[in-house]
N, C-alpha and C. Protein backbone atom coordinates (compact mmCIF):
# COMPACT_ATOMS: atom_id res chain seq x y z
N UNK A 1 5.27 -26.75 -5.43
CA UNK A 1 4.03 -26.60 -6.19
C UNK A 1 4.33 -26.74 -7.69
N UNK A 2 3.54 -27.41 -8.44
CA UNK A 2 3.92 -27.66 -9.94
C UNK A 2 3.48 -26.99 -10.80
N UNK A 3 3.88 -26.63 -11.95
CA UNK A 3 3.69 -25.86 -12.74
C UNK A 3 2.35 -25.87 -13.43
N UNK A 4 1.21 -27.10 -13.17
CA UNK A 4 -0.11 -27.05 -13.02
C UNK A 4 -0.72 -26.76 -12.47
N UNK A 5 0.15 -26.29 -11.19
CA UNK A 5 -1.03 -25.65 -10.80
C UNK A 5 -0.79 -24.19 -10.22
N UNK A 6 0.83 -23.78 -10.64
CA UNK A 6 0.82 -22.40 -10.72
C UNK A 6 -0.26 -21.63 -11.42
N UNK A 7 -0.14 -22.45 -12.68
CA UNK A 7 -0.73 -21.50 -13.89
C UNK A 7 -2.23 -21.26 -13.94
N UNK A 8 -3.01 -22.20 -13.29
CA UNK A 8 -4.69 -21.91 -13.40
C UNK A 8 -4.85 -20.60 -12.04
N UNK A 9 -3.76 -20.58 -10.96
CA UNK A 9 -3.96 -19.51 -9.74
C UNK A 9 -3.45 -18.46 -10.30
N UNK A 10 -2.90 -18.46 -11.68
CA UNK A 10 -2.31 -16.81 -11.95
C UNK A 10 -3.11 -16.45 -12.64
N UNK A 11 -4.07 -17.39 -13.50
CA UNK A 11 -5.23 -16.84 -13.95
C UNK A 11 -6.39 -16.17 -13.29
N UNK A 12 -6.53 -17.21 -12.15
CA UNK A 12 -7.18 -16.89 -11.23
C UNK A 12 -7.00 -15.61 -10.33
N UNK A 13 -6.11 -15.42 -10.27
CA UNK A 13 -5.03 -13.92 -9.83
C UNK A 13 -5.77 -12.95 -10.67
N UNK A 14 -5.19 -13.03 -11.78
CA UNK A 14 -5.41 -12.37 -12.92
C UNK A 14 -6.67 -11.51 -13.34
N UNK A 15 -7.62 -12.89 -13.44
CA UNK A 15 -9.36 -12.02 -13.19
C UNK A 15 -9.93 -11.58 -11.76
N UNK A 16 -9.35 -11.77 -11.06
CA UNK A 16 -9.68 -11.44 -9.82
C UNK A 16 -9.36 -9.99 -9.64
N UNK A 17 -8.10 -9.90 -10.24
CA UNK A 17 -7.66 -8.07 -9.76
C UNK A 17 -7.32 -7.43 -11.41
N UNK A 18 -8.27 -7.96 -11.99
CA UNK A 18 -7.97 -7.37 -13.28
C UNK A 18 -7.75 -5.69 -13.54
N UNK A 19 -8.48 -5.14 -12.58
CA UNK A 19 -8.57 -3.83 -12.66
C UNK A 19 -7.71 -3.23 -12.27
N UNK A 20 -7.26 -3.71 -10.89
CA UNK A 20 -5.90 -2.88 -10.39
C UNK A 20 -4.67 -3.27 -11.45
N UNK A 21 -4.54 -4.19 -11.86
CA UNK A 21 -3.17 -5.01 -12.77
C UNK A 21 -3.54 -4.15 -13.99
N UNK A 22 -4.62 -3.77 -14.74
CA UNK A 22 -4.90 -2.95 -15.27
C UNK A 22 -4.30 -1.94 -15.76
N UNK A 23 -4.62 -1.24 -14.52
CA UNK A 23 -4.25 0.42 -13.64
C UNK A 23 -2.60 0.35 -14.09
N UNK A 24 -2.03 -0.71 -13.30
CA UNK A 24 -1.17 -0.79 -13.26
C UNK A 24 0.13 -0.78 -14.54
N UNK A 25 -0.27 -1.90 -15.20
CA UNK A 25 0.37 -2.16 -16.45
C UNK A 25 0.13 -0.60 -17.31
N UNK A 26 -1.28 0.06 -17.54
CA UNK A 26 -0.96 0.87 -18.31
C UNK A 26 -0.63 2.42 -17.56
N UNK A 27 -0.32 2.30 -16.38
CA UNK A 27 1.17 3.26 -15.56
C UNK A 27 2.73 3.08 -16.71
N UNK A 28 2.56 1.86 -16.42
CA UNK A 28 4.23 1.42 -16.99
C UNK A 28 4.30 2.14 -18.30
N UNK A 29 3.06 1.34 -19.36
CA UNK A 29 3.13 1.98 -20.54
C UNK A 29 3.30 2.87 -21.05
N UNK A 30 2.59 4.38 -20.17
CA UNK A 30 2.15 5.14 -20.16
C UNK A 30 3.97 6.15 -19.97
N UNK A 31 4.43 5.88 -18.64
CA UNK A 31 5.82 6.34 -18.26
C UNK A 31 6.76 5.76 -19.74
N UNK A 32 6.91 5.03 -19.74
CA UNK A 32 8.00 3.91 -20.61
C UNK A 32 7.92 4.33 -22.29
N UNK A 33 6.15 5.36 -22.29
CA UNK A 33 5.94 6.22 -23.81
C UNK A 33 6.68 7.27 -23.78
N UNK A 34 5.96 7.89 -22.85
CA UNK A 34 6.21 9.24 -22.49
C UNK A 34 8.04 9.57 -22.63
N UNK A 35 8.29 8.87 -22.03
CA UNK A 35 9.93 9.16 -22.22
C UNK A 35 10.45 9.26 -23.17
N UNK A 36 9.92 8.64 -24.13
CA UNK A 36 10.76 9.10 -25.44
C UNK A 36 10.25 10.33 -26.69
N UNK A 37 9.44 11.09 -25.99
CA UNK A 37 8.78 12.07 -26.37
C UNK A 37 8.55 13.53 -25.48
N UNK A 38 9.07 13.25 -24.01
CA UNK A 38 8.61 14.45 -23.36
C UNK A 38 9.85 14.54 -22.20
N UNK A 39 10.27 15.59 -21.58
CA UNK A 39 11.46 15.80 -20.61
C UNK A 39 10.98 15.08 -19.45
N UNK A 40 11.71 14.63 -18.71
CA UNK A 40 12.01 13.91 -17.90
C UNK A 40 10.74 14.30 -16.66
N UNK A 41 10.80 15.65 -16.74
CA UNK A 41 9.80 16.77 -15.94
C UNK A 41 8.78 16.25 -15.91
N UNK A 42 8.17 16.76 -17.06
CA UNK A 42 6.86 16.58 -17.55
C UNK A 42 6.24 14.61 -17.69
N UNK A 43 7.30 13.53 -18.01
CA UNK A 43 6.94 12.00 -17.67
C UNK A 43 6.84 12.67 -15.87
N UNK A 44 7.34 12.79 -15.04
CA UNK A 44 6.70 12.93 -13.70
C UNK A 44 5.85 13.35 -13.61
N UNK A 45 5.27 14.40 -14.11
CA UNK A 45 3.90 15.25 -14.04
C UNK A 45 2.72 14.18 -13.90
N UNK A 46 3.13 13.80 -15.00
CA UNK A 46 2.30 12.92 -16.05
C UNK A 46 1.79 11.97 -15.05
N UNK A 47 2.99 10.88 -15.13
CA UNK A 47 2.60 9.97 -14.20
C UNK A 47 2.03 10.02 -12.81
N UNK A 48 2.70 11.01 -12.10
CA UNK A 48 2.23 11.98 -10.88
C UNK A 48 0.55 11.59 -10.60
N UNK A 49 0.66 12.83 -12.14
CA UNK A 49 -1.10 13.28 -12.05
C UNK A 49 -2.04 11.36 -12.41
N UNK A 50 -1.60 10.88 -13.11
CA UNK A 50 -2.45 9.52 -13.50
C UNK A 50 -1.98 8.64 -12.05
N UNK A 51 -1.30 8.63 -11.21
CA UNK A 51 -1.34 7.94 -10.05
C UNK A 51 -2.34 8.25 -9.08
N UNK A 52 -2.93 9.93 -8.99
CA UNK A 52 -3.00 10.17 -7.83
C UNK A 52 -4.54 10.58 -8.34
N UNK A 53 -4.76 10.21 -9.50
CA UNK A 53 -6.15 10.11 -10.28
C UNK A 53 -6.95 8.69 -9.99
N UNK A 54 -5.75 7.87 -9.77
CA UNK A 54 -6.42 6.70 -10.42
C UNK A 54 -6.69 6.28 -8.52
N UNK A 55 -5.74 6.81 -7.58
CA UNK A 55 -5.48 5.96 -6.69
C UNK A 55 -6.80 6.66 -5.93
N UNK A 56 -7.11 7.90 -6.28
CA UNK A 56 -8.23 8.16 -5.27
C UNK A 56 -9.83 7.95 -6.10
N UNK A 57 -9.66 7.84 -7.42
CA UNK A 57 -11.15 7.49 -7.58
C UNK A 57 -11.01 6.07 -7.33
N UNK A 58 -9.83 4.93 -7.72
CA UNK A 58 -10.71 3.63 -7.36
C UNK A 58 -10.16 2.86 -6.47
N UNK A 59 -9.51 3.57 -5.14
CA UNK A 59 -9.10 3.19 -3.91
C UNK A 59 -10.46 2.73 -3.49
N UNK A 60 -10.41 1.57 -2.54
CA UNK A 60 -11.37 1.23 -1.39
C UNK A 60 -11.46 2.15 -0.76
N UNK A 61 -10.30 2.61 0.12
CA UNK A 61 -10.26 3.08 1.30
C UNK A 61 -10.98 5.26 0.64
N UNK A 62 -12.01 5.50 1.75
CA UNK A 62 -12.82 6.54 1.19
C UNK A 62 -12.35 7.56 1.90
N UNK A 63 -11.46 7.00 2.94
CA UNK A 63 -11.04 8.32 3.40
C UNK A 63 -8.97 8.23 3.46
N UNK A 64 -8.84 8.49 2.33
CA UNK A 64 -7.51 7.80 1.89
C UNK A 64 -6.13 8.54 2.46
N UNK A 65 -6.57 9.85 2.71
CA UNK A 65 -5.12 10.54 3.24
C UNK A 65 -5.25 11.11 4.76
N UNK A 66 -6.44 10.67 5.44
CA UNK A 66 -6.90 11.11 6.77
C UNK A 66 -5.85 10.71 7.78
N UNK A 67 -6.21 11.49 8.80
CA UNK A 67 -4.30 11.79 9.75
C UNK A 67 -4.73 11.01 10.63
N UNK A 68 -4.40 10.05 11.31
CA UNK A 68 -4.65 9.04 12.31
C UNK A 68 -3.13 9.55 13.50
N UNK A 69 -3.61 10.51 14.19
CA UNK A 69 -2.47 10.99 15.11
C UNK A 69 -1.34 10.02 16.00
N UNK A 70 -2.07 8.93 16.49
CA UNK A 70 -1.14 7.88 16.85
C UNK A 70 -0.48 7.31 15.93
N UNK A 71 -1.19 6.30 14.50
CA UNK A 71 0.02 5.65 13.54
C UNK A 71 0.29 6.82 12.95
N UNK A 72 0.62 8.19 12.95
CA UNK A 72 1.28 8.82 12.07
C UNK A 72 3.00 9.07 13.31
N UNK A 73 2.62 8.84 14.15
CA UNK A 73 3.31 8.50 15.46
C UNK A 73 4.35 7.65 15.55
N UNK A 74 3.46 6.87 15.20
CA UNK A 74 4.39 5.30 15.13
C UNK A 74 5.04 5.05 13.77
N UNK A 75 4.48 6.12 12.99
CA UNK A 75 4.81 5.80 11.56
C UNK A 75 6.15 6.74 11.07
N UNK A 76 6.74 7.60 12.27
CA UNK A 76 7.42 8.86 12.36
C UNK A 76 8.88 8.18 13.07
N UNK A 77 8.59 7.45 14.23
CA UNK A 77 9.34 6.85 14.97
C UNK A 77 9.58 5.95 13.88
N UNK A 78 8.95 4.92 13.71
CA UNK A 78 9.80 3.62 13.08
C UNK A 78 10.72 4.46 11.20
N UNK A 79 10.17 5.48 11.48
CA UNK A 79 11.22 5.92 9.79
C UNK A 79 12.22 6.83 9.95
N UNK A 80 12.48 7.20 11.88
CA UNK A 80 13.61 7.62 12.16
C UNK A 80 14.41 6.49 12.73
N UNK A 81 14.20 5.56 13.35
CA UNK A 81 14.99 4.26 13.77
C UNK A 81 15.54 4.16 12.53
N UNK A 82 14.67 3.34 11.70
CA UNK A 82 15.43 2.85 10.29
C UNK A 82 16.23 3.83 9.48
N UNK A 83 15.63 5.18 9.41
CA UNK A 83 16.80 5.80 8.63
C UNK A 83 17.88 6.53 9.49
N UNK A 84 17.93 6.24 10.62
CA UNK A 84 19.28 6.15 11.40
C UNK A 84 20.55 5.30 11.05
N UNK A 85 19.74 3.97 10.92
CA UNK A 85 20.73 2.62 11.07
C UNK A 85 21.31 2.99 9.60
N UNK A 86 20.42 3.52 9.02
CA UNK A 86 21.14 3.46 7.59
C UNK A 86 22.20 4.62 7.27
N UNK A 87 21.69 5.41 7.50
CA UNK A 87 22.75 6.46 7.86
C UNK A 87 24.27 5.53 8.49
N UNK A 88 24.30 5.26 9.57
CA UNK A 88 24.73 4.85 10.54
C UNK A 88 26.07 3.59 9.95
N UNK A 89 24.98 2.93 8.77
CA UNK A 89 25.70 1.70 8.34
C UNK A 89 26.24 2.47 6.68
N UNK A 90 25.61 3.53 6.47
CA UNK A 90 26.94 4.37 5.17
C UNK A 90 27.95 5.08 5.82
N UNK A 91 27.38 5.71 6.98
CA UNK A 91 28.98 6.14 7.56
C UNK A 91 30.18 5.09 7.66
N UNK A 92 29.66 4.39 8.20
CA UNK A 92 31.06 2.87 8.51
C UNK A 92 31.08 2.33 7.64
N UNK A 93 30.55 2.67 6.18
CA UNK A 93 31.08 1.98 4.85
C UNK A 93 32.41 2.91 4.63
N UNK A 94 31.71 3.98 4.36
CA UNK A 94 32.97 5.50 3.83
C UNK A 94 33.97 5.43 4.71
N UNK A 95 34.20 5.10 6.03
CA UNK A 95 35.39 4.55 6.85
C UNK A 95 35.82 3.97 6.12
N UNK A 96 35.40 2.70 6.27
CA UNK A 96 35.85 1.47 5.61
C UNK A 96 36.52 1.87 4.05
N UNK A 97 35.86 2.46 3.39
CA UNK A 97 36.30 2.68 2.13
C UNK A 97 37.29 3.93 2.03
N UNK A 98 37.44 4.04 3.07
CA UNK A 98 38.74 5.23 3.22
C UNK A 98 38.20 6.89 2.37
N UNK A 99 36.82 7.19 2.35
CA UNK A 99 35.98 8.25 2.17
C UNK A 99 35.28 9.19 3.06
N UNK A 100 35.05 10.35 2.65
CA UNK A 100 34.09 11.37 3.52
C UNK A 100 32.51 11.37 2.95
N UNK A 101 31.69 11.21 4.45
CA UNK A 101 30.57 11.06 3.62
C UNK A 101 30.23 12.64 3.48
N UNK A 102 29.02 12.86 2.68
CA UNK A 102 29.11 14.44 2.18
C UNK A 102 27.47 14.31 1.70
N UNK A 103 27.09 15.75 1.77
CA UNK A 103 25.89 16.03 1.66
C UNK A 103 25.46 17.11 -0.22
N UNK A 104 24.93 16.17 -1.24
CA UNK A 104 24.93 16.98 -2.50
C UNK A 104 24.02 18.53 -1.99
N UNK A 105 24.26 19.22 -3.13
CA UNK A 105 23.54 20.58 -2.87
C UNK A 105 22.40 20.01 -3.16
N UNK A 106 21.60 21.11 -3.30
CA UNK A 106 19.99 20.62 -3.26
C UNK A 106 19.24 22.00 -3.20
N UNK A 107 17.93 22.08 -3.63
CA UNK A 107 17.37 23.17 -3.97
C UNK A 107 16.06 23.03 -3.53
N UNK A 108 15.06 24.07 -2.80
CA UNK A 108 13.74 23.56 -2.31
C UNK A 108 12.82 23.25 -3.28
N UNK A 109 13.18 23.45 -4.86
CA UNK A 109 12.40 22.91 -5.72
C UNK A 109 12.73 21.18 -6.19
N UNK A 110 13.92 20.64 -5.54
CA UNK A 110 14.08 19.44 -5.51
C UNK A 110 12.88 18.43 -4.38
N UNK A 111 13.13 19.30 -3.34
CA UNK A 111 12.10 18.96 -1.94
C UNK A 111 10.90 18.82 -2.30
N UNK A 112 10.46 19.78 -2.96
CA UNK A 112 8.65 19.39 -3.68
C UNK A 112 8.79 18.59 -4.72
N UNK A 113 9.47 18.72 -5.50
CA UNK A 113 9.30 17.26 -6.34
C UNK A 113 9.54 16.14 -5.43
N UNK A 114 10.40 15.53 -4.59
CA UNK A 114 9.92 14.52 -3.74
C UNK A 114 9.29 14.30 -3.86
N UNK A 115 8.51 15.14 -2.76
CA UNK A 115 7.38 15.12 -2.41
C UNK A 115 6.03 14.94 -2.55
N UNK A 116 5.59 16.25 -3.67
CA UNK A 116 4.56 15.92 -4.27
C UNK A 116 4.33 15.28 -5.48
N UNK A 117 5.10 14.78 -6.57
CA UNK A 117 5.64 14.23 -7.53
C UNK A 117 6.04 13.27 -7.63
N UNK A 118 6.66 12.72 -6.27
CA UNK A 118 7.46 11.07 -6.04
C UNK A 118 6.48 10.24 -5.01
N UNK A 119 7.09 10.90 -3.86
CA UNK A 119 6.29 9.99 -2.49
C UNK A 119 4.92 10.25 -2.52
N UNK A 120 3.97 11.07 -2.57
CA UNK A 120 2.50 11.01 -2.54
C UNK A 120 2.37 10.36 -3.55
N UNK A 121 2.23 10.17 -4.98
CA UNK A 121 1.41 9.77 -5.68
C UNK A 121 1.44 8.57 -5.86
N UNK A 122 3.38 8.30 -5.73
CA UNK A 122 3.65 6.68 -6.26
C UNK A 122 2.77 6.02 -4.52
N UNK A 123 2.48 6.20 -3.53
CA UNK A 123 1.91 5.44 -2.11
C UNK A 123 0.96 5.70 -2.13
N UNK A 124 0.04 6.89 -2.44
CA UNK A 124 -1.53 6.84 -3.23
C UNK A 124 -1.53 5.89 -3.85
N UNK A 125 -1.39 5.34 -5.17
CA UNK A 125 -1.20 4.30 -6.21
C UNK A 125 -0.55 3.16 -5.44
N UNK A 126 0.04 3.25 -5.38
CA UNK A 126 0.96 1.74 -4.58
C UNK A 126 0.38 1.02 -3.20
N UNK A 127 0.20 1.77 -2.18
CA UNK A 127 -0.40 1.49 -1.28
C UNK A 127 -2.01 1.69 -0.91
N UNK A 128 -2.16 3.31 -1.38
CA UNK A 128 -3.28 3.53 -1.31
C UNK A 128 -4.35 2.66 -1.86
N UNK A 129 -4.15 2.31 -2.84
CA UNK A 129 -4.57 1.88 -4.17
C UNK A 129 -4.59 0.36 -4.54
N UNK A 130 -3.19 0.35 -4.93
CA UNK A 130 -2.84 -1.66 -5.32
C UNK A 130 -2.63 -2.31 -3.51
N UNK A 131 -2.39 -1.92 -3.18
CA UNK A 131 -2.09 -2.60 -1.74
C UNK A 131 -3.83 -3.30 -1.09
N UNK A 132 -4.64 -2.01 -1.00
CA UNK A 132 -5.62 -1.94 -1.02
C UNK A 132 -6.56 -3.40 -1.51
N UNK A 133 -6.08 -2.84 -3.17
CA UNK A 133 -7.39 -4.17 -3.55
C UNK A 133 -6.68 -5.56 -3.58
N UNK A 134 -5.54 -5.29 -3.33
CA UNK A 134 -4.83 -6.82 -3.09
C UNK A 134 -5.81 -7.57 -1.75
N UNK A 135 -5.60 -6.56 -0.86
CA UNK A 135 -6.34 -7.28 0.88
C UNK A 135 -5.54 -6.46 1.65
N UNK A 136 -4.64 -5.60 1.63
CA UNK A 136 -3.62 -5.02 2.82
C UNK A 136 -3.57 -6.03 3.95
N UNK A 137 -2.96 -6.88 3.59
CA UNK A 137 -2.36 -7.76 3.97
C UNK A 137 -1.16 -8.13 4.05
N UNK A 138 -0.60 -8.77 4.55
CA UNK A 138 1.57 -9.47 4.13
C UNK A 138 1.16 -9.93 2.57
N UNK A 139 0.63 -10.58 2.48
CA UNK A 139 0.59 -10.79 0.92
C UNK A 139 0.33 -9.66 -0.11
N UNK A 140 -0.23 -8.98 0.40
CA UNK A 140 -0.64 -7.72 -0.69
C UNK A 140 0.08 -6.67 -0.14
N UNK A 141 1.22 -6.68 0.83
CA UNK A 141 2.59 -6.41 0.95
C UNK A 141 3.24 -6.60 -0.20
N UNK A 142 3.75 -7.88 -0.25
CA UNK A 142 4.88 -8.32 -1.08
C UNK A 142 4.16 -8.44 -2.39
N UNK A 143 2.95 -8.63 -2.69
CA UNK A 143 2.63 -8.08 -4.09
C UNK A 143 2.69 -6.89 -4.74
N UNK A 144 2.22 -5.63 -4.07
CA UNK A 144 2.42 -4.68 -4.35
C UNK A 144 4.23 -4.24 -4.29
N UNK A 145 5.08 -4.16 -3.55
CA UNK A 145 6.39 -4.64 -3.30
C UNK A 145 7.23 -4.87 -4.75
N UNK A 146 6.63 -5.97 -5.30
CA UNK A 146 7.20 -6.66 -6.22
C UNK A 146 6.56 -6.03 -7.21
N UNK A 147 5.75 -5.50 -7.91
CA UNK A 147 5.04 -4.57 -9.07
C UNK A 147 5.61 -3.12 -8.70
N UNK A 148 5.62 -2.36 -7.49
CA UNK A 148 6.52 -1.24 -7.41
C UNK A 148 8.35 -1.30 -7.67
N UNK A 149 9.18 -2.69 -7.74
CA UNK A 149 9.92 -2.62 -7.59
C UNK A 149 10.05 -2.81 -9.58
N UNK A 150 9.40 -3.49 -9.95
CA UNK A 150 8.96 -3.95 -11.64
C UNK A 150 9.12 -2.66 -12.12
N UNK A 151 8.23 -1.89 -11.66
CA UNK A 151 8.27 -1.04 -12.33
C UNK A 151 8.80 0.33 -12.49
N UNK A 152 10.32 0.33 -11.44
CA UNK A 152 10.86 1.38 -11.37
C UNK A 152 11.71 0.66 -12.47
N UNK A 153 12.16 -0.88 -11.68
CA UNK A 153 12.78 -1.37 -13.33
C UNK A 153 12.81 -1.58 -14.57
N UNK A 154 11.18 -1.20 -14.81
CA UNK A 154 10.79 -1.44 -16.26
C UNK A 154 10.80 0.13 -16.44
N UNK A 155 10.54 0.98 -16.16
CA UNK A 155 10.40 2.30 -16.13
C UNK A 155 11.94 3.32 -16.86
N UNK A 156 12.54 3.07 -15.60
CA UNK A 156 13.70 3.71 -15.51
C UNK A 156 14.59 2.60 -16.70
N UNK A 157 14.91 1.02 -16.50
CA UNK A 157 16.34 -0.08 -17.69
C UNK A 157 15.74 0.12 -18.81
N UNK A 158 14.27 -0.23 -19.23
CA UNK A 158 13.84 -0.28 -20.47
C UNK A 158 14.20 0.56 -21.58
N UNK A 159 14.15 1.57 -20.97
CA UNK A 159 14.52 2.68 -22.40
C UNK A 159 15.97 3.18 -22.57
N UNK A 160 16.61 2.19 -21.53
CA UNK A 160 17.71 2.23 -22.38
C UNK A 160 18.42 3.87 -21.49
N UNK A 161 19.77 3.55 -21.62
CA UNK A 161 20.61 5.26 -21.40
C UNK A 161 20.98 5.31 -20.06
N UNK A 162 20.76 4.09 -19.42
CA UNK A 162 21.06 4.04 -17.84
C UNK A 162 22.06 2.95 -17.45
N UNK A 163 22.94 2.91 -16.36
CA UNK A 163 24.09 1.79 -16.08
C UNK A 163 23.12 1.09 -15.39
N UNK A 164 24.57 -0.10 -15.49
CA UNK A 164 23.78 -1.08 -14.46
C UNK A 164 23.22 -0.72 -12.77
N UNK A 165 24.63 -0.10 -12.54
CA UNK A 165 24.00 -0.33 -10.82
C UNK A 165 22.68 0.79 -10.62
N UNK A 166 22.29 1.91 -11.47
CA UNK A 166 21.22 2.39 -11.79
C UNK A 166 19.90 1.26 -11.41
N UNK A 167 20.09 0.26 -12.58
CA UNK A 167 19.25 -0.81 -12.87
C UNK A 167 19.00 -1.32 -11.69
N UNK A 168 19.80 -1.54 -10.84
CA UNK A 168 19.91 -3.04 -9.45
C UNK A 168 19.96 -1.83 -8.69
N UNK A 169 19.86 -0.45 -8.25
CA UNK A 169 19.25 0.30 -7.36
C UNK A 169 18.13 0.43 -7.68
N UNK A 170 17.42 0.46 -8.40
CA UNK A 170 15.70 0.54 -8.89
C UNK A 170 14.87 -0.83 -8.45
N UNK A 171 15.60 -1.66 -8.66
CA UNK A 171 15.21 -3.24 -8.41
C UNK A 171 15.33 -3.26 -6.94
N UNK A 172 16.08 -2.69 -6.42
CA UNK A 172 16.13 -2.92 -4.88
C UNK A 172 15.27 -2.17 -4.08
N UNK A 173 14.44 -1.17 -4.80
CA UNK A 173 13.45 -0.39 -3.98
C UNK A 173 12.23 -1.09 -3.29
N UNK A 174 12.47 -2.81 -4.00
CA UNK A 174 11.21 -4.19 -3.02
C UNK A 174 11.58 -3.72 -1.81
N UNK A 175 12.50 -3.79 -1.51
CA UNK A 175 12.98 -3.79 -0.49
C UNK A 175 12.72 -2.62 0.84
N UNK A 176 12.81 -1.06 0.68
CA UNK A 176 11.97 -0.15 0.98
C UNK A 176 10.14 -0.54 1.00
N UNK A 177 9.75 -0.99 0.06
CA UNK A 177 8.87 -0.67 -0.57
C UNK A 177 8.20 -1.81 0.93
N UNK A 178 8.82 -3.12 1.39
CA UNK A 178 7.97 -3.63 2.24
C UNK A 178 7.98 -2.38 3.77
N UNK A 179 8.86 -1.75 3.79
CA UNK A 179 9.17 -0.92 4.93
C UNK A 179 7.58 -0.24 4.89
N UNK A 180 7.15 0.39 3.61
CA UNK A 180 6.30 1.36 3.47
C UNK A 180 4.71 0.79 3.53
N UNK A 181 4.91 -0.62 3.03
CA UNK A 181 3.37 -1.39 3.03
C UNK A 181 3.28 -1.66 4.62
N UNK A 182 4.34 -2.46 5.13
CA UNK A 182 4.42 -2.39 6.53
C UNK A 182 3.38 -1.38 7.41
N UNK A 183 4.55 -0.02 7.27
CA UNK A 183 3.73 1.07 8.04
C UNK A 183 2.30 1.21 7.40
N UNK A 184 1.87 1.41 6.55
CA UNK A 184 0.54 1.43 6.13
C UNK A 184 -0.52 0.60 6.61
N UNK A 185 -0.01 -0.45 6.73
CA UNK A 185 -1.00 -1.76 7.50
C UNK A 185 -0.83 -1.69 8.87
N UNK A 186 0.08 -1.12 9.17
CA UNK A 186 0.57 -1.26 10.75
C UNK A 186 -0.51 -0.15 11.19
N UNK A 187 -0.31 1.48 10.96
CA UNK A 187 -0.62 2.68 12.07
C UNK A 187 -2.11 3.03 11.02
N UNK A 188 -2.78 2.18 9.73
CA UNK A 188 -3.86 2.70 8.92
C UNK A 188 -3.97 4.05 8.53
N UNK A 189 -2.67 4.38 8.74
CA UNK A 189 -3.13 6.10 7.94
C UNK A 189 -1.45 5.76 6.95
N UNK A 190 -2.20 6.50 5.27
CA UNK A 190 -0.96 6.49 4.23
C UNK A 190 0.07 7.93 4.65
N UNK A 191 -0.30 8.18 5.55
CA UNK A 191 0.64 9.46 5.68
C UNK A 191 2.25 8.99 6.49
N UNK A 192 1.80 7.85 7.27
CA UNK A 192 3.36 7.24 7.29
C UNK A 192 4.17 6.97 6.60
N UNK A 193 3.41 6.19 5.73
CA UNK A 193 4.40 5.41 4.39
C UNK A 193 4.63 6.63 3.25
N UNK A 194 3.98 7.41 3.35
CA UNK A 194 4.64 8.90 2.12
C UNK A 194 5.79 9.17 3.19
N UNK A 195 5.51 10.02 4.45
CA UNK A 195 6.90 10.35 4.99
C UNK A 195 8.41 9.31 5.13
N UNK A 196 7.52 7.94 5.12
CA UNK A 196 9.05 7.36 5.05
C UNK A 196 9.59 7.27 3.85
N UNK A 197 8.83 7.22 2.87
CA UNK A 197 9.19 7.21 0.96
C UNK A 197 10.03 8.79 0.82
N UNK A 198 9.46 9.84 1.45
CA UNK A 198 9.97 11.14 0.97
C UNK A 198 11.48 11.08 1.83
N UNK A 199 11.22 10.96 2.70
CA UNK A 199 12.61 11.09 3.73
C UNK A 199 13.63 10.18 3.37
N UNK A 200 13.18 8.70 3.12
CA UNK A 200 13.77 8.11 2.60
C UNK A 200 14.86 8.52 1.20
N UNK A 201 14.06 8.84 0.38
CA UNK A 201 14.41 8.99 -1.19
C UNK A 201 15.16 10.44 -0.96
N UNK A 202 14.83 10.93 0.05
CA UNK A 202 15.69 12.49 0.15
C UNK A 202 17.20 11.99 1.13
N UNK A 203 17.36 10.80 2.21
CA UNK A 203 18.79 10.50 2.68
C UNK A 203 19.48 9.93 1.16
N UNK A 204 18.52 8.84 0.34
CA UNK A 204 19.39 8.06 -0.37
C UNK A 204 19.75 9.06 -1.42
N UNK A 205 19.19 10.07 -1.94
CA UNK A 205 20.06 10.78 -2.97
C UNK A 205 21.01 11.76 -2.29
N UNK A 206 20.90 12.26 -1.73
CA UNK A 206 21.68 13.41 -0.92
C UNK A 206 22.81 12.76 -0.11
N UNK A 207 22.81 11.62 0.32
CA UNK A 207 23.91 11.55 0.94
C UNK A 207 25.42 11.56 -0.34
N UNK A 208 26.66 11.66 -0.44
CA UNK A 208 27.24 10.64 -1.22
C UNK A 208 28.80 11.01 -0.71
N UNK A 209 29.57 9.80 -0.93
CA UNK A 209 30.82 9.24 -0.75
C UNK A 209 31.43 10.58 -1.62
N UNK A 210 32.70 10.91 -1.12
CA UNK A 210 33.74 11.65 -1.54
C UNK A 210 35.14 11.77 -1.38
């Protein structure tokens, strides 16, 4: 496709979802300020509270966190398969690397920040929300995907004070991130895709090599 006619469909993109891209862009801004003025804490609050503001007044979906007992089912199973294998495939790294895998301490005030601070608001907003007015679709999969993965990277590299593999673990959260649009489109209730984001984000920090 040529570069004529990328550019009139990104416009076209553009006014079409002006509102969510909107929403979106001034998230980034908003985190990417905040940081250089307020503890680390309080940019979560922040952003927290403006995700889970924005995702339920101008979500489509009207009944946005309702429990759908079967896909919360299916949405339970497929985020213990996958975070098995993964488990499964860091153990036989730490072999391989001649290491013990090991579990960091952790505190139940770490668990609610997950929780209510990380996985609900950013999949309210992300899925609930941008996924939503995309079409919840494979395409508005990998769109949303690719703006959640933007913006852990613009979020977290931008301001600076962080290493690289920091950087290219933030960038790689596309990657999760289709796991989570997946389940959302798959079982129609967002309560899958928060439990696999929380569980998720609670194996990948807690596990580590020693």
């Amino acid at each position: 496709m040529s570069t004529l006619l990328i550019i009139p469909m990104l416009f076209q993109f553009i006014k079409k979802y002006r509102l969510p891209l909107a929403s979106y862009i001034a998230l980034l801004i908003l985190i990417t300020t905040l940081r250089f003025f307020l503890n680390p804490g309080l940019v979560l609050s922040v952003s927290a509270t403006y995700m889970l503001m924005v995702g339920f007044i101008l979500s489509s979906d009207d009944d946005l966190l309702s429990v759908k007992k079967r896909g919360l089912i299916t949405g339970l199973v497929i985020t213990t398969v996958i975070l098995l294998i993964y488990i499964m495939c860091f153990k036989l790294f730490s072999l391989f690397a001649g290491k013990e895998l090991g579990i960091r301490e952790f505190s139940y005030s770490f668990i609610l920040v997950q929780f209510l601070l990380v996985a609900l608001p950013e999949e309210v907003f992300f899925r609930g929300y941008l996924q939503n007015s995309f079409g919840n679709d494979i395409s508005a999969i990998l769109i949303a995907s690719i703006l959640f993965a933007c913006a852990h990277l613009i979020t977290i590299c931008a301001s600076g004070g962080v290493g690289v593999n920091t950087c290219v673990q933030n960038g790689l959260t596309f990657f999760p991130s289709l796991v989570m649009g997946y389940l959302y489109l798959r079982t129609k209730t967002l309560w899958s895709s928060i439990l696999f984001h929380f569980f998720a984000n609670i194996v990948h920090i807690l596990m580590i090599l020693h």
